[in-house]
N, C-alpha and C. Protein backbone atom coordinates (compact mmCIF):
# COMPACT_ATOMS: atom_id res chain seq x y z
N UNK A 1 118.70 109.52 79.36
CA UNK A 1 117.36 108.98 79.45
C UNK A 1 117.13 108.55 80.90
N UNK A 2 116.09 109.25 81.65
CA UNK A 2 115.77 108.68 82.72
C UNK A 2 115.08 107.51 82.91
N UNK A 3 114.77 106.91 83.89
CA UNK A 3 114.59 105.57 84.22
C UNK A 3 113.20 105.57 83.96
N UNK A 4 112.54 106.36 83.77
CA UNK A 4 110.83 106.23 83.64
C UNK A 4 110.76 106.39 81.97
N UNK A 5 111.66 107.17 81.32
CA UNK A 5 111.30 106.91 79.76
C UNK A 5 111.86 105.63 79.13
N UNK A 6 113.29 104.96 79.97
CA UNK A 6 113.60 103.87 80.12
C UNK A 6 112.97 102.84 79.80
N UNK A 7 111.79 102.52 81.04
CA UNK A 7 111.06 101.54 81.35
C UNK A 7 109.99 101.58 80.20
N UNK A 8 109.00 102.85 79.76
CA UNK A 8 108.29 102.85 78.63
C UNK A 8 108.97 102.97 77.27
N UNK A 9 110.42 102.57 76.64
CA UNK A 9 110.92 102.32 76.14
C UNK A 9 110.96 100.85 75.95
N UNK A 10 111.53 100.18 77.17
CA UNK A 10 111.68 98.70 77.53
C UNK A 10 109.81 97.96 76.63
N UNK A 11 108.72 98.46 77.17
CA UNK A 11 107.56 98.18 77.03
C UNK A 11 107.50 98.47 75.48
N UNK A 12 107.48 99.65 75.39
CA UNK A 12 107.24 99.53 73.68
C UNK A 12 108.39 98.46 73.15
N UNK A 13 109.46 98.05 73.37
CA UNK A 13 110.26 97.46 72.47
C UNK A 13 109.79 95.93 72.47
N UNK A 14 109.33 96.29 73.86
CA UNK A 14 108.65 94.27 73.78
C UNK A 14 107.53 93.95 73.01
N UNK A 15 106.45 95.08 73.06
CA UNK A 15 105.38 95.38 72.17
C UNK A 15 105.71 95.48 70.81
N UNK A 16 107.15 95.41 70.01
CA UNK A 16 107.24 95.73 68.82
C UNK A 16 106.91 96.89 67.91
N UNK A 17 106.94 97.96 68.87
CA UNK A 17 106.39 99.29 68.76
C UNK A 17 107.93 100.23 67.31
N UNK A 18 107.44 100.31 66.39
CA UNK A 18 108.47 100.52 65.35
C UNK A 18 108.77 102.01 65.77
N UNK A 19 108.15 102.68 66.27
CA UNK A 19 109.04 104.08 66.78
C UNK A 19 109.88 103.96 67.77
N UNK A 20 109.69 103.16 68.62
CA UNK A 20 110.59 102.71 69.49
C UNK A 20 111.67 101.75 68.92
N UNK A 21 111.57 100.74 68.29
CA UNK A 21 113.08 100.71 67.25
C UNK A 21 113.54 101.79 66.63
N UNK A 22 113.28 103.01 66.56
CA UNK A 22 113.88 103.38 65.45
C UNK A 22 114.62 104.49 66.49
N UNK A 23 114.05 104.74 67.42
CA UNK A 23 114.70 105.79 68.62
C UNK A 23 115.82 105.50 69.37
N UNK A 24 115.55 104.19 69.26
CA UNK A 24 116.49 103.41 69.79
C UNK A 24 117.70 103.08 68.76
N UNK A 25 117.74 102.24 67.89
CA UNK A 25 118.57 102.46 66.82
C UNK A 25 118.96 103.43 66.60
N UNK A 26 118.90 105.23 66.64
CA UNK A 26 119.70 106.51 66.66
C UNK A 26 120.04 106.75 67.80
N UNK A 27 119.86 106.11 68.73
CA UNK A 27 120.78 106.35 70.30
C UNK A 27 121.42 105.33 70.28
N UNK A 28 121.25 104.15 69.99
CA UNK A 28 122.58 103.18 70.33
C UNK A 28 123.62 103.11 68.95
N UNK A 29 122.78 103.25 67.91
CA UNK A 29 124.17 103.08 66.61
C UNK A 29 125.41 103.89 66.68
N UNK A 30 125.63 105.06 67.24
CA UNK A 30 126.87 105.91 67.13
C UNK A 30 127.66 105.03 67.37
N UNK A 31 127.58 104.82 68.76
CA UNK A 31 128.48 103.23 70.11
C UNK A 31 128.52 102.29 69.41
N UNK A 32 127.34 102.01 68.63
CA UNK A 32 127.58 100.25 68.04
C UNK A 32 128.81 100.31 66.73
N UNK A 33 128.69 101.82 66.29
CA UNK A 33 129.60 101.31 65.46
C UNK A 33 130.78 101.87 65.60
N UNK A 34 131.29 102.75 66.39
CA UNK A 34 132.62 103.27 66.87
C UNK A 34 133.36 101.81 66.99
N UNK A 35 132.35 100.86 68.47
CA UNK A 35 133.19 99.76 68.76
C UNK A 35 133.32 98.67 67.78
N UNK A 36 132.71 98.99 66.63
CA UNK A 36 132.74 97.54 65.61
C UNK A 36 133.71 97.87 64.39
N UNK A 37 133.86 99.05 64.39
CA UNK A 37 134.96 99.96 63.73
C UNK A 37 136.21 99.70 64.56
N UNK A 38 136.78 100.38 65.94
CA UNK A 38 137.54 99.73 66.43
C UNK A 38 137.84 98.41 66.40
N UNK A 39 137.48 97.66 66.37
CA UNK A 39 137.15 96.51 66.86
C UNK A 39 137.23 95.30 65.26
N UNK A 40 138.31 95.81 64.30
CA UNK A 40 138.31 95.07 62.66
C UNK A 40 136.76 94.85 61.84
N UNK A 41 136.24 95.89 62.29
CA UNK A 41 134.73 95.79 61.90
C UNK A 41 134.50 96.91 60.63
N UNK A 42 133.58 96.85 59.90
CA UNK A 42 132.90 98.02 58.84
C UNK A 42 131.82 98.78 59.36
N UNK A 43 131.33 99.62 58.82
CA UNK A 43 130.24 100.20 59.15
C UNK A 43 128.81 98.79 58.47
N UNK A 44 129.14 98.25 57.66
CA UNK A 44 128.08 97.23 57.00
C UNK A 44 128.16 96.34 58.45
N UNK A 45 129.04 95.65 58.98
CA UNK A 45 129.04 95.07 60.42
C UNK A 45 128.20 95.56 61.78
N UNK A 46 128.35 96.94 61.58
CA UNK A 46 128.00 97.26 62.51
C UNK A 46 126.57 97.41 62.21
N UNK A 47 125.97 97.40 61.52
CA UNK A 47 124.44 97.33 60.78
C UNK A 47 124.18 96.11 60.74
N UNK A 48 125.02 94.91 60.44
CA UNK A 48 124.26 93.69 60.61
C UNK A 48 123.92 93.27 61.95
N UNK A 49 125.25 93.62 62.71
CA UNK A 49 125.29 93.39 64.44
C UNK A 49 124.39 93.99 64.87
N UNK A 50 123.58 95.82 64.22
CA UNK A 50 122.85 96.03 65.53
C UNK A 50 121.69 95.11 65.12
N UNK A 51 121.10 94.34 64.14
CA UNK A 51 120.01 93.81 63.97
C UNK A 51 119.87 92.31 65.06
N UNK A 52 121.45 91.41 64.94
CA UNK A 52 121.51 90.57 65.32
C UNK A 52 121.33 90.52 67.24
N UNK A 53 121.71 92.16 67.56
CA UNK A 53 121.40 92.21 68.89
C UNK A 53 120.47 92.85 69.29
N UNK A 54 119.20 93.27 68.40
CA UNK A 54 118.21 93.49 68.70
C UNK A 54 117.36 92.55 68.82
N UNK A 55 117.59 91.55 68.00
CA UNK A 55 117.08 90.13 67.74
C UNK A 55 117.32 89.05 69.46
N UNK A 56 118.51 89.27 69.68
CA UNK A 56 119.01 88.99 71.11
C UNK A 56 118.27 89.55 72.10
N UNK A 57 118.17 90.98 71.98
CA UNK A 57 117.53 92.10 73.14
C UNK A 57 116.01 91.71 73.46
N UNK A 58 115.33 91.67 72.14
CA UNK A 58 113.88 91.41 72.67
C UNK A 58 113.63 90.14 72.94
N UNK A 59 114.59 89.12 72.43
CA UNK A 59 114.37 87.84 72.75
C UNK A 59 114.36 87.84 74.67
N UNK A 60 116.01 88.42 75.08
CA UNK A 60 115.85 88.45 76.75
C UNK A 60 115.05 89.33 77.64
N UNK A 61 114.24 90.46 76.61
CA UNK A 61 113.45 91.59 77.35
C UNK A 61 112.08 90.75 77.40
N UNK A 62 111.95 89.70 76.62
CA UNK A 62 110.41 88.82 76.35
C UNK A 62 110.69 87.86 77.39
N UNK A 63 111.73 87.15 77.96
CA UNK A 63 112.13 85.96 78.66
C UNK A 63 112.68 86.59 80.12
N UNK A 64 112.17 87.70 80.13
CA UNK A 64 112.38 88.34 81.76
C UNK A 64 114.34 88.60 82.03
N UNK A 65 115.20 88.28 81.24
CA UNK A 65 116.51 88.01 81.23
C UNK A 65 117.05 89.37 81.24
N UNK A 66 116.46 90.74 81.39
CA UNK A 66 117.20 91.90 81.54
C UNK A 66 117.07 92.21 82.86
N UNK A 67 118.61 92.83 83.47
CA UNK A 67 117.78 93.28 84.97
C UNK A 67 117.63 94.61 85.04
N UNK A 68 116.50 95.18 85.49
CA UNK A 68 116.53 96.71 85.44
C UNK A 68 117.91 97.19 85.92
N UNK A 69 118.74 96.75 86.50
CA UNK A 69 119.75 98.11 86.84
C UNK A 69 120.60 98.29 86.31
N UNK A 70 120.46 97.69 85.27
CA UNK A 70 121.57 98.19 84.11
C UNK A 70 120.71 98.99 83.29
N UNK A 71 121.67 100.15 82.40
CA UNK A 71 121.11 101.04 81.48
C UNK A 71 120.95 100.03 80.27
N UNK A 72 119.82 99.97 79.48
CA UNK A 72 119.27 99.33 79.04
C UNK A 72 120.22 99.59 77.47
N UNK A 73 120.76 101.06 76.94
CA UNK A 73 121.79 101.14 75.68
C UNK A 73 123.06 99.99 76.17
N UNK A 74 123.07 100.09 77.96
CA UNK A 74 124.59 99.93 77.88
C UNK A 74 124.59 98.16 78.29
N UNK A 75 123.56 97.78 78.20
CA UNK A 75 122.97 96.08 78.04
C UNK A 75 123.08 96.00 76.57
N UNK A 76 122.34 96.73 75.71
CA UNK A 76 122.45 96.51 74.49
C UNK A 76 123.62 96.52 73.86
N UNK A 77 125.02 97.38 74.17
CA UNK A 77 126.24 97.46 73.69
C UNK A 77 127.13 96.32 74.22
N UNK A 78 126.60 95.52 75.36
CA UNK A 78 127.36 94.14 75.65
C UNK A 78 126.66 93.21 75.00
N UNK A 79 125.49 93.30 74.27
CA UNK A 79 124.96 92.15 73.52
C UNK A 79 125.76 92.33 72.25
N UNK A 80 125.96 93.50 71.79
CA UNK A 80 126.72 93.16 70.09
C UNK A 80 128.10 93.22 70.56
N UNK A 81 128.45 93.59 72.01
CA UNK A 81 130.40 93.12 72.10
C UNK A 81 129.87 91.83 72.05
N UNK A 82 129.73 90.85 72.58
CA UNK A 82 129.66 89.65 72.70
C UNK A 82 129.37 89.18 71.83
N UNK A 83 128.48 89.63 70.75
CA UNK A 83 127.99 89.08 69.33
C UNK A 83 129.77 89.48 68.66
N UNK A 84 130.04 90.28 68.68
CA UNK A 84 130.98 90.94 67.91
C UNK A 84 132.45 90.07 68.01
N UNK A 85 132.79 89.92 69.26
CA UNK A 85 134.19 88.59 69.54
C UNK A 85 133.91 87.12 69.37
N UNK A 86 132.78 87.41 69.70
CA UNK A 86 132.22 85.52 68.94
C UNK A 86 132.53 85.55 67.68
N UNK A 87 132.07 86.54 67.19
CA UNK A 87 132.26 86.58 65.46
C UNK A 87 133.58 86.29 65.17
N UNK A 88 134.25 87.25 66.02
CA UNK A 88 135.93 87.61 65.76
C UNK A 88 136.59 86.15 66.01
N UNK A 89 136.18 85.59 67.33
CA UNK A 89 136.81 84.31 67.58
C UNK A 89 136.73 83.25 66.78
N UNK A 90 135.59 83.37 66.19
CA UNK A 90 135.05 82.23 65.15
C UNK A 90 135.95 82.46 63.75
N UNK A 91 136.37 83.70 63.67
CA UNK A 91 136.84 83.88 62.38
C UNK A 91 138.72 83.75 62.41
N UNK A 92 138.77 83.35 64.10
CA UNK A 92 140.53 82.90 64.23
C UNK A 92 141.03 84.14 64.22
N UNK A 93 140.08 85.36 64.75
CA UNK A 93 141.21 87.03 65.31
C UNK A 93 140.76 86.83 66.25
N UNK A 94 142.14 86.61 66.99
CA UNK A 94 141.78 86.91 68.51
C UNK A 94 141.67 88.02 69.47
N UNK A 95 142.53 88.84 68.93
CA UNK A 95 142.56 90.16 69.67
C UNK A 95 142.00 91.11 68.67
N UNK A 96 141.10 92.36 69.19
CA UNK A 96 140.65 93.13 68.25
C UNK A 96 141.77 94.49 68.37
N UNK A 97 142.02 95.15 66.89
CA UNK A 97 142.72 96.37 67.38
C UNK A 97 142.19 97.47 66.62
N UNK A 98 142.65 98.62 66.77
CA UNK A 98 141.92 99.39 65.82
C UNK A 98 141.94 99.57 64.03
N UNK A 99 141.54 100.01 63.75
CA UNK A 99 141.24 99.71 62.28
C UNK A 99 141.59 101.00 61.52
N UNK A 100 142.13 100.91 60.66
CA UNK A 100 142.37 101.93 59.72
C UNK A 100 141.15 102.64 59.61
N UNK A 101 139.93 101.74 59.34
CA UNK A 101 138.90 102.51 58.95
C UNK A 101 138.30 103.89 59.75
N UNK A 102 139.02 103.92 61.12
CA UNK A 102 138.75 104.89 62.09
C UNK A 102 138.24 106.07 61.24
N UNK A 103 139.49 106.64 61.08
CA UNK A 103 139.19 107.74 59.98
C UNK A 103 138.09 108.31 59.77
N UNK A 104 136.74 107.18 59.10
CA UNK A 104 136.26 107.42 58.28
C UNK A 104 134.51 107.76 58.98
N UNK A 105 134.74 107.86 61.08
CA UNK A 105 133.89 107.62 61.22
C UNK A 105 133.60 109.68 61.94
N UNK A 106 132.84 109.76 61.21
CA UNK A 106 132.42 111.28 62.06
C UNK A 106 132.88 111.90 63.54
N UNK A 107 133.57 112.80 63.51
CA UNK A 107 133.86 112.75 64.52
C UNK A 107 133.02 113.18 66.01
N UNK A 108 132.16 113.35 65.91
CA UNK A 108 130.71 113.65 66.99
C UNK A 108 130.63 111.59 67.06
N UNK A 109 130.60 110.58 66.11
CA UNK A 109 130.22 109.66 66.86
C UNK A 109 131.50 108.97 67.68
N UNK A 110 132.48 109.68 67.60
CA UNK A 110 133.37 109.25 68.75
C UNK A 110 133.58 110.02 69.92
N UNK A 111 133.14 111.09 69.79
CA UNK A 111 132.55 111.48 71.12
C UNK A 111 131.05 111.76 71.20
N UNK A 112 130.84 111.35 72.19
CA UNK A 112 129.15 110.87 71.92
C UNK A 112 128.91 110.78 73.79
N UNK A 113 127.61 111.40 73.95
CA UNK A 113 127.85 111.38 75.14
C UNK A 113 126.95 109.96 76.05
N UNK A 114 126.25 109.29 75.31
CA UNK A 114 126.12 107.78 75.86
C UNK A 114 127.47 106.92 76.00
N UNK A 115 128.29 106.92 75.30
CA UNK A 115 129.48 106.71 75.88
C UNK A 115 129.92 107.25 76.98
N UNK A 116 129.89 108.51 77.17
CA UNK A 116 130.80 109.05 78.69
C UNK A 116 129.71 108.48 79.55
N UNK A 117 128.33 108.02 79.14
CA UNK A 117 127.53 107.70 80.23
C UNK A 117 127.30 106.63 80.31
N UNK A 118 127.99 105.58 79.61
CA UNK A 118 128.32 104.35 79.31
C UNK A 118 129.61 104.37 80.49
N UNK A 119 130.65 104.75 80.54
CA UNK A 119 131.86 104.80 81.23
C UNK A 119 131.49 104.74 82.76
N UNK A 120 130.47 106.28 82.70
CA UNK A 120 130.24 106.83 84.03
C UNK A 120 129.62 105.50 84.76
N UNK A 121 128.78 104.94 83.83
CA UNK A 121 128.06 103.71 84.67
C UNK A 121 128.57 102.92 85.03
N UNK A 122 129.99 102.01 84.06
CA UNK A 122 130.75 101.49 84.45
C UNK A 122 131.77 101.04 85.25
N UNK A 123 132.11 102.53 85.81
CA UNK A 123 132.69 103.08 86.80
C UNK A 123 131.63 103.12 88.07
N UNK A 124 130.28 103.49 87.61
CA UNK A 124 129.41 103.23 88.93
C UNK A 124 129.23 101.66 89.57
N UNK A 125 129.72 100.99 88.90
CA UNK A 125 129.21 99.49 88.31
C UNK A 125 130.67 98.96 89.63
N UNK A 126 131.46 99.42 88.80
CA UNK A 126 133.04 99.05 89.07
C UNK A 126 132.76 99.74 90.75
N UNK A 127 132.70 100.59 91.46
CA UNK A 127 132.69 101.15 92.53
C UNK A 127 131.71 100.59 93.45
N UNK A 128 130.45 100.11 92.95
CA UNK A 128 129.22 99.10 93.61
C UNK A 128 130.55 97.64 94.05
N UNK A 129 130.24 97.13 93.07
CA UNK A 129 131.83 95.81 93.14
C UNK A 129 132.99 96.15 94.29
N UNK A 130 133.51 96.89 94.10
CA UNK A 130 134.54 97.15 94.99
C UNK A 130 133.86 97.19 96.20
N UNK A 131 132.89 97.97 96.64
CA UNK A 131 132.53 97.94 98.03
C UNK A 131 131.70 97.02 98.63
N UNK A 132 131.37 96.19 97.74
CA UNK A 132 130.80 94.85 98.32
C UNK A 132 131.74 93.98 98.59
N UNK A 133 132.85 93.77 97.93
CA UNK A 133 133.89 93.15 97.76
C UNK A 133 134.27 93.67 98.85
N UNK A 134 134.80 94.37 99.69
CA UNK A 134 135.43 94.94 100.75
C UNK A 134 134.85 94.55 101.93
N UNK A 135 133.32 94.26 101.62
CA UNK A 135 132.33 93.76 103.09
C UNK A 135 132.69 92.27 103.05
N UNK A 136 132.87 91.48 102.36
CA UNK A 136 133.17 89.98 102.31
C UNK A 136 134.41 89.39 103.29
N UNK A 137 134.35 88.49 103.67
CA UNK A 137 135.14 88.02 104.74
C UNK A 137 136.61 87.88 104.11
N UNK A 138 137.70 88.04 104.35
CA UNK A 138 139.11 87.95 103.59
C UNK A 138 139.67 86.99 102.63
N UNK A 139 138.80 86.05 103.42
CA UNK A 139 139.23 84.46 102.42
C UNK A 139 138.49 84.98 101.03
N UNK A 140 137.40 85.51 101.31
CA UNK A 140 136.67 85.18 100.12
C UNK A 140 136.78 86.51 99.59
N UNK A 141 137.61 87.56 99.68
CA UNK A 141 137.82 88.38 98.73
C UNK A 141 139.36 88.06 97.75
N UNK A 142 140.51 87.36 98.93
CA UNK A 142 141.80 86.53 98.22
C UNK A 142 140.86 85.68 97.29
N UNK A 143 140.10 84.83 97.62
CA UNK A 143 139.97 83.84 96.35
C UNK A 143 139.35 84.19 95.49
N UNK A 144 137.98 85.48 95.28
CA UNK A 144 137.63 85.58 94.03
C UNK A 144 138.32 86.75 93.53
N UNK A 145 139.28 87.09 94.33
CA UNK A 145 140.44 88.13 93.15
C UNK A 145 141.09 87.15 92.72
N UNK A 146 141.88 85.86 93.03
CA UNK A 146 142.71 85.22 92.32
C UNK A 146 142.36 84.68 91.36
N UNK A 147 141.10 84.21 91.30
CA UNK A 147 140.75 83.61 90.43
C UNK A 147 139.90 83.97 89.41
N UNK A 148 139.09 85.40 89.31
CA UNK A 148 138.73 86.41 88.35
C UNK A 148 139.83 87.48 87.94
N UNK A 149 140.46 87.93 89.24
CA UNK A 149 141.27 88.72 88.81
C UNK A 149 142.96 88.43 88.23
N UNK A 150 143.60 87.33 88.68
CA UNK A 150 144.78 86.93 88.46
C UNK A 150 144.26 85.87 87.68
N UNK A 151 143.10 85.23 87.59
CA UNK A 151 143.18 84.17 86.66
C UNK A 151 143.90 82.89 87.05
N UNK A 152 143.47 82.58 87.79
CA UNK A 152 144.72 81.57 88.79
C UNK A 152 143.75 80.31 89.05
N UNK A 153 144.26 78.96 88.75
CA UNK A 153 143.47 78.21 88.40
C UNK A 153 142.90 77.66 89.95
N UNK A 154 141.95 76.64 90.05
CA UNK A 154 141.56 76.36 91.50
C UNK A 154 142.39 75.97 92.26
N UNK A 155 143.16 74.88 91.64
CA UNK A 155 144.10 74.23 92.00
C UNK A 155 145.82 74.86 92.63
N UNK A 156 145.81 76.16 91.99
CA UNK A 156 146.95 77.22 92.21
C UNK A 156 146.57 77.58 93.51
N UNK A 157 145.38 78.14 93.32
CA UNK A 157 144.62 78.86 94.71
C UNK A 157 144.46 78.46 96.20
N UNK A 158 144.12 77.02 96.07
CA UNK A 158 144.10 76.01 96.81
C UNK A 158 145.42 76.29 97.55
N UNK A 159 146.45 75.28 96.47
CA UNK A 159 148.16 75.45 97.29
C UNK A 159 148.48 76.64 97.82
N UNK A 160 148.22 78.17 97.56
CA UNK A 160 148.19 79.36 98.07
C UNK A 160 147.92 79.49 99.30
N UNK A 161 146.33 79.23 99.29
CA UNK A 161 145.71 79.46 100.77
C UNK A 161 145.91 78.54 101.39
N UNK A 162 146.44 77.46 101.11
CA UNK A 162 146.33 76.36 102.13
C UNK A 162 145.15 74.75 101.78
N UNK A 163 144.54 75.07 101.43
CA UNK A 163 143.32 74.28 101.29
C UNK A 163 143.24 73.08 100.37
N UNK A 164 142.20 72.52 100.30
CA UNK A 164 141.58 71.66 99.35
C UNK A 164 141.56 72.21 98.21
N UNK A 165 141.73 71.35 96.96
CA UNK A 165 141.07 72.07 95.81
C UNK A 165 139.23 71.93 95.71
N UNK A 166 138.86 71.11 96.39
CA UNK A 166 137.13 70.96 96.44
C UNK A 166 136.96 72.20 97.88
N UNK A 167 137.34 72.15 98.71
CA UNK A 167 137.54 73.31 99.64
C UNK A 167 137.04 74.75 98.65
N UNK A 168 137.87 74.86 98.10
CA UNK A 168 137.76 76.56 97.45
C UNK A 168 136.84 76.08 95.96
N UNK A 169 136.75 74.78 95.90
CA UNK A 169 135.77 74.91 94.76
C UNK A 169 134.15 75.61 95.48
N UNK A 170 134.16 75.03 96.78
CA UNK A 170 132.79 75.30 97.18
C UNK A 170 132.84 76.80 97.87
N UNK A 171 133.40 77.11 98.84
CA UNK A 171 133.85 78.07 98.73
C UNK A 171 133.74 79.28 97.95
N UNK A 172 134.27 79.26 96.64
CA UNK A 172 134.54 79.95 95.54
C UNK A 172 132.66 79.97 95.22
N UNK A 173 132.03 79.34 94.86
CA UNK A 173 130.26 79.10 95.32
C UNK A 173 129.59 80.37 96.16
N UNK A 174 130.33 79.81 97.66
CA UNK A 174 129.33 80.65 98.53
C UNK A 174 130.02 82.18 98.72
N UNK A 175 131.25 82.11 98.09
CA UNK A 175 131.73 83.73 98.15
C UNK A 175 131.14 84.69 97.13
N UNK A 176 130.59 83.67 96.22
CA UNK A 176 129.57 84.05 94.79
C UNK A 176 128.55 84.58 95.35
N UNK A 177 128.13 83.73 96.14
CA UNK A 177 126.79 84.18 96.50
C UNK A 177 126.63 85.45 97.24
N UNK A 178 127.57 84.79 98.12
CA UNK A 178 127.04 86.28 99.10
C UNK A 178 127.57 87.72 98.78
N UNK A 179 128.81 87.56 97.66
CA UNK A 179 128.34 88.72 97.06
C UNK A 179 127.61 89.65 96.05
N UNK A 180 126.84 88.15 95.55
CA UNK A 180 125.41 88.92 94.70
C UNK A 180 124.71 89.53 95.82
N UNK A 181 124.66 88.69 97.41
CA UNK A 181 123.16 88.95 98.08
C UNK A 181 123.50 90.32 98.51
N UNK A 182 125.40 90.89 98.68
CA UNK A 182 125.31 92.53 99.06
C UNK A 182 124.85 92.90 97.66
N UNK A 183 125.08 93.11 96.77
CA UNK A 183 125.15 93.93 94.98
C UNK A 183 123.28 93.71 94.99
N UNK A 184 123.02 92.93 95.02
CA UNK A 184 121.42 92.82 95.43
C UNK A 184 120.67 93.98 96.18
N UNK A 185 121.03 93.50 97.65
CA UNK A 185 120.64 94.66 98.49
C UNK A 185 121.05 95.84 98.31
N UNK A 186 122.18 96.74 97.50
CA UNK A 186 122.83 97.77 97.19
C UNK A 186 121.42 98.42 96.08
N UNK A 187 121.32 97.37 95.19
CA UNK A 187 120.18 98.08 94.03
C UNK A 187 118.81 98.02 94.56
N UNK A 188 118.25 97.35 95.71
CA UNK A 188 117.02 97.50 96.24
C UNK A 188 117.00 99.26 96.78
């Protein structure tokens, strides 16, 4: 889907336009339910979830909360992951694994090609990141790998580099920033 049937997609869905749910619901359900299947889920799950993240979707497409440069399926497939491990977490599974039920799911919806274009984006996504990340001054690419990527608490980080722990708290701030303001200027 190109970005102009996209956007009059986006419009009808805010408008409550029922052909546009329903076009939408046969392009995103394959994905919604492969991963809710993977993921200790049923196919009945994956039908309640896509409602609960459509319910989510137009709520943030009405409240200005989507940003165009994401593909708008592959916004919608992080609203029901996120609906989907909340669930899981709430229910005391912490890790999701695959499910017996695999089996049982057609095999065209596991290969599906909004997925490979789900990936491809992700990977476009992942490659934007990296090269902004690379323009950032050194300190501030060590500290927000350690601490997104190693998971390393402020206080670890701190004794590492040398510093304050309020040092790299603020820090850790303006290395935020300025690499939204490249990832920004990248999508202008």
């Amino acid at each position: 889907m190109d970005k102009k049937d996209e956007n009059e997609l986006l419009i009808k869905l805010c408008n409550e336009d029922e052909t546009a749910f329903t076009s939408f619901y046969k392009m995103t359900y394959p994905m919604v339910l492969t991963y809710i299947i993977r993921n200790k889920g049923t196919q009945e799950d994956a039908m309640d979830f896509m409602q609960e993240a459509f319910i989510v979707l137009i709520k943030n497409l009405r409240e200005n909360n989507f940003r165009k440069e994401a593909k708008l399926s592959s916004y919608f497939l992080a609203i029901v992951k996120f609906l989907w491990l909340d669930h899981l977490r709430k229910l005391g599974q912490k890790s999701p694994s695959k499910s017996a039920d695999i089996e049982d799911i057609p095999i065209t919806f596991l290969i599906d090609d909004d997925m490979t274009s789900y990936k491809e984006e992700r990977e476009e996504i992942l490659d934007l990141l990296e090269n902004a990340m690379n323009k950032l001054e050194k300190v501030c690419q060590q500290l927000l790998m350690k601490f997104y990527y190693e998971k390393k608490q402020l206080i670890v980080i701190a004794d590492e580099l040398g510093y304050t722990q309020n040092f790299v708290k603020i820090k850790k701030g303006r290395c935020l920033d300025s690499l939204n303001q490249l990832l920004k200027a990248k999508n202008k």
